[in-house]
C-alpha atoms as a PDB file:
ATOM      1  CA  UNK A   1       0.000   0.000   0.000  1.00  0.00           C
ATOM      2  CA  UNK A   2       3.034   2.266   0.923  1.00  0.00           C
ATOM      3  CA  UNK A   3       4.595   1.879  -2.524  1.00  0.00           C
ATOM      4  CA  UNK A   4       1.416   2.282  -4.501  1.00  0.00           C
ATOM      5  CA  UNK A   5       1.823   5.697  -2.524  1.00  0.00           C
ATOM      6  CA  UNK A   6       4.943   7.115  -3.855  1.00  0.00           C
ATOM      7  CA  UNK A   7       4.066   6.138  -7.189  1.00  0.00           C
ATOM      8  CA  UNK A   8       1.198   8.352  -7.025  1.00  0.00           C
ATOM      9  CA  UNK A   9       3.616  11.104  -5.609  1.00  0.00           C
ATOM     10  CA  UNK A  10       6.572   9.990  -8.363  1.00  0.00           C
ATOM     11  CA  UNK A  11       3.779  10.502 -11.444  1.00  0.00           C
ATOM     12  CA  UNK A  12       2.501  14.008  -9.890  1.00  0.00           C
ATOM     13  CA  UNK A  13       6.089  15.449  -9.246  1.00  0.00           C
ATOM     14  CA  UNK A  14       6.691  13.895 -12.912  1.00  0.00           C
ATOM     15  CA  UNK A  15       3.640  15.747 -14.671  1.00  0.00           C
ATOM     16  CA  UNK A  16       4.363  18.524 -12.313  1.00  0.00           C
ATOM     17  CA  UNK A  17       8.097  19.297 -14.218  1.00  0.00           C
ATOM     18  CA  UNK A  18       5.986  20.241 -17.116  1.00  0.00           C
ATOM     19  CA  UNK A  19       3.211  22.340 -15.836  1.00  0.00           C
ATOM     20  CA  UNK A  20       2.574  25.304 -17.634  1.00  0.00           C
ATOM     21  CA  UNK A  21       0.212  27.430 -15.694  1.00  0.00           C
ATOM     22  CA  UNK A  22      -1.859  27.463 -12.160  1.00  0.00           C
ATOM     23  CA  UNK A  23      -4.811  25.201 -13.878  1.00  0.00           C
ATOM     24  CA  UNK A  24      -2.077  22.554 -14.822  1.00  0.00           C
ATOM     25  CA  UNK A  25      -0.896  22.510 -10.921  1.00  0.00           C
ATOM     26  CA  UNK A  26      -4.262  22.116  -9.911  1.00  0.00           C
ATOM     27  CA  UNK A  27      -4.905  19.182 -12.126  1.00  0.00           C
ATOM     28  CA  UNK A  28      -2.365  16.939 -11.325  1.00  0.00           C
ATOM     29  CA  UNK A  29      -2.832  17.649  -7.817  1.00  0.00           C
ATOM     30  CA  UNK A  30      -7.078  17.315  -7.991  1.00  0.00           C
ATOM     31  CA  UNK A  31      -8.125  14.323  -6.137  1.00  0.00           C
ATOM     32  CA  UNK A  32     -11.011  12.768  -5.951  1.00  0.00           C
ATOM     33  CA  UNK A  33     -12.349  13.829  -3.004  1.00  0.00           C
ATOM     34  CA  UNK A  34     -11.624  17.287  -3.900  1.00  0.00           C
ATOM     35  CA  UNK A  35     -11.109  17.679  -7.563  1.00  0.00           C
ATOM     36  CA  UNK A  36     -11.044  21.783  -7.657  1.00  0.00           C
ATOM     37  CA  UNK A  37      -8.068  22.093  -5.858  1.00  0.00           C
ATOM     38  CA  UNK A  38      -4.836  20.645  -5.492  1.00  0.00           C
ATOM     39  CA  UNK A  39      -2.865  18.837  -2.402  1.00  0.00           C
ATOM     40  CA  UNK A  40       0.362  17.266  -2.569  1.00  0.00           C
ATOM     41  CA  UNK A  41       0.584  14.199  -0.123  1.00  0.00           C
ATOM     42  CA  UNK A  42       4.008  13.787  -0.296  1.00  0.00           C
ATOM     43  CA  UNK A  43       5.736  16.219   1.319  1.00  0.00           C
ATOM     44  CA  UNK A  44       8.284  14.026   3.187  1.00  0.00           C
ATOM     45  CA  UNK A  45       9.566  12.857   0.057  1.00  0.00           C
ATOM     46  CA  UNK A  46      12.655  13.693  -1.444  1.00  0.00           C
ATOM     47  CA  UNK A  47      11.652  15.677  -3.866  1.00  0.00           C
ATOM     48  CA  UNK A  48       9.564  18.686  -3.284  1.00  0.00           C
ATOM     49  CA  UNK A  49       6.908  20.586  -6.234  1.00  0.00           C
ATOM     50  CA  UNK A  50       9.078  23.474  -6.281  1.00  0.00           C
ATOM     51  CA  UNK A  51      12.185  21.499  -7.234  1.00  0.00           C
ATOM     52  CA  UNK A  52       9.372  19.863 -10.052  1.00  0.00           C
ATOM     53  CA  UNK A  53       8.026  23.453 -10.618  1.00  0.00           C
ATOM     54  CA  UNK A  54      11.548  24.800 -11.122  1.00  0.00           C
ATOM     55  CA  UNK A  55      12.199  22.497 -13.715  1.00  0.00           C
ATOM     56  CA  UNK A  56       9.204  23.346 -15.330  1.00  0.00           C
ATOM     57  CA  UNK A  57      10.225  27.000 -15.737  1.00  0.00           C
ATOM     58  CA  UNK A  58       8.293  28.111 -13.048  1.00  0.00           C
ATOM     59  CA  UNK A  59      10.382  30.907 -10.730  1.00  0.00           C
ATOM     60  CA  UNK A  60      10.111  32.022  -7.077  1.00  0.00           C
ATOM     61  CA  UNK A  61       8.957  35.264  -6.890  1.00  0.00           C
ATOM     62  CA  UNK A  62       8.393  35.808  -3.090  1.00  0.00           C
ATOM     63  CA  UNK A  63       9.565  33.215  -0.143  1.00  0.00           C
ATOM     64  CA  UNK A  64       9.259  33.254   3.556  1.00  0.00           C
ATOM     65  CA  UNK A  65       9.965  29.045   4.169  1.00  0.00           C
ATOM     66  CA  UNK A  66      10.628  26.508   2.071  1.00  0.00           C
ATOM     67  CA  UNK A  67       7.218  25.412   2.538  1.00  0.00           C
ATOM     68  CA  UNK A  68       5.484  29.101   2.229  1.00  0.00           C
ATOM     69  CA  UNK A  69       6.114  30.610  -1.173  1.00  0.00           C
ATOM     70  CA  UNK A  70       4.631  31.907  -4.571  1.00  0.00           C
ATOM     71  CA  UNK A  71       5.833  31.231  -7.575  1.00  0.00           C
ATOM     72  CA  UNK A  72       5.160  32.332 -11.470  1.00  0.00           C
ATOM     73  CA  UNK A  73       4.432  30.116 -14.196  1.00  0.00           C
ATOM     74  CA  UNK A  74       6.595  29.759 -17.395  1.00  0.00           C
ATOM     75  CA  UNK A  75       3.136  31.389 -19.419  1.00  0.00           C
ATOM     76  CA  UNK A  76       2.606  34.091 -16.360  1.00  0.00           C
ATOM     77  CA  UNK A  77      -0.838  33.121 -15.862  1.00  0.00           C
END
């Protein structure tokens, strides 16, 4: 059950390195208990969604943690 887990979190983080805007984040991260908006379970992985958002083109554009930030999207929308 544990590793049917992070493969859930491995395929977000992976669709997450090519998000393009905010309705792209919110997506991938839908559930289906809540499918308008977006919650990442697997925040004591190794890899984070800003790393995955970085990689997307995605930029920091005002930090206070590493787990309280903004960032804008590659398309700026």
């Amino acid at each position: 059950m544990l590793e049917l887990f992070w493969e859930v979190i491995a395929e977000q983080l992976e669709e997450l390195r090519s998000a393009k805007n905010a309705a792209d984040v919110l997506r991938i991260l839908a559930s289906e208990n809540n499918p308008t908006r977006g919650f990442f379970a697997g925040s004591g992985g190794d890899d984070t969604v800003e790393d995955a958002l970085h990689t997307a083109g995605w930029t920091v554009v005002w930090a206070e943690s590493s787990l309280y930030y903004t960032m804008r999207a590659p398309t700026d929308q």
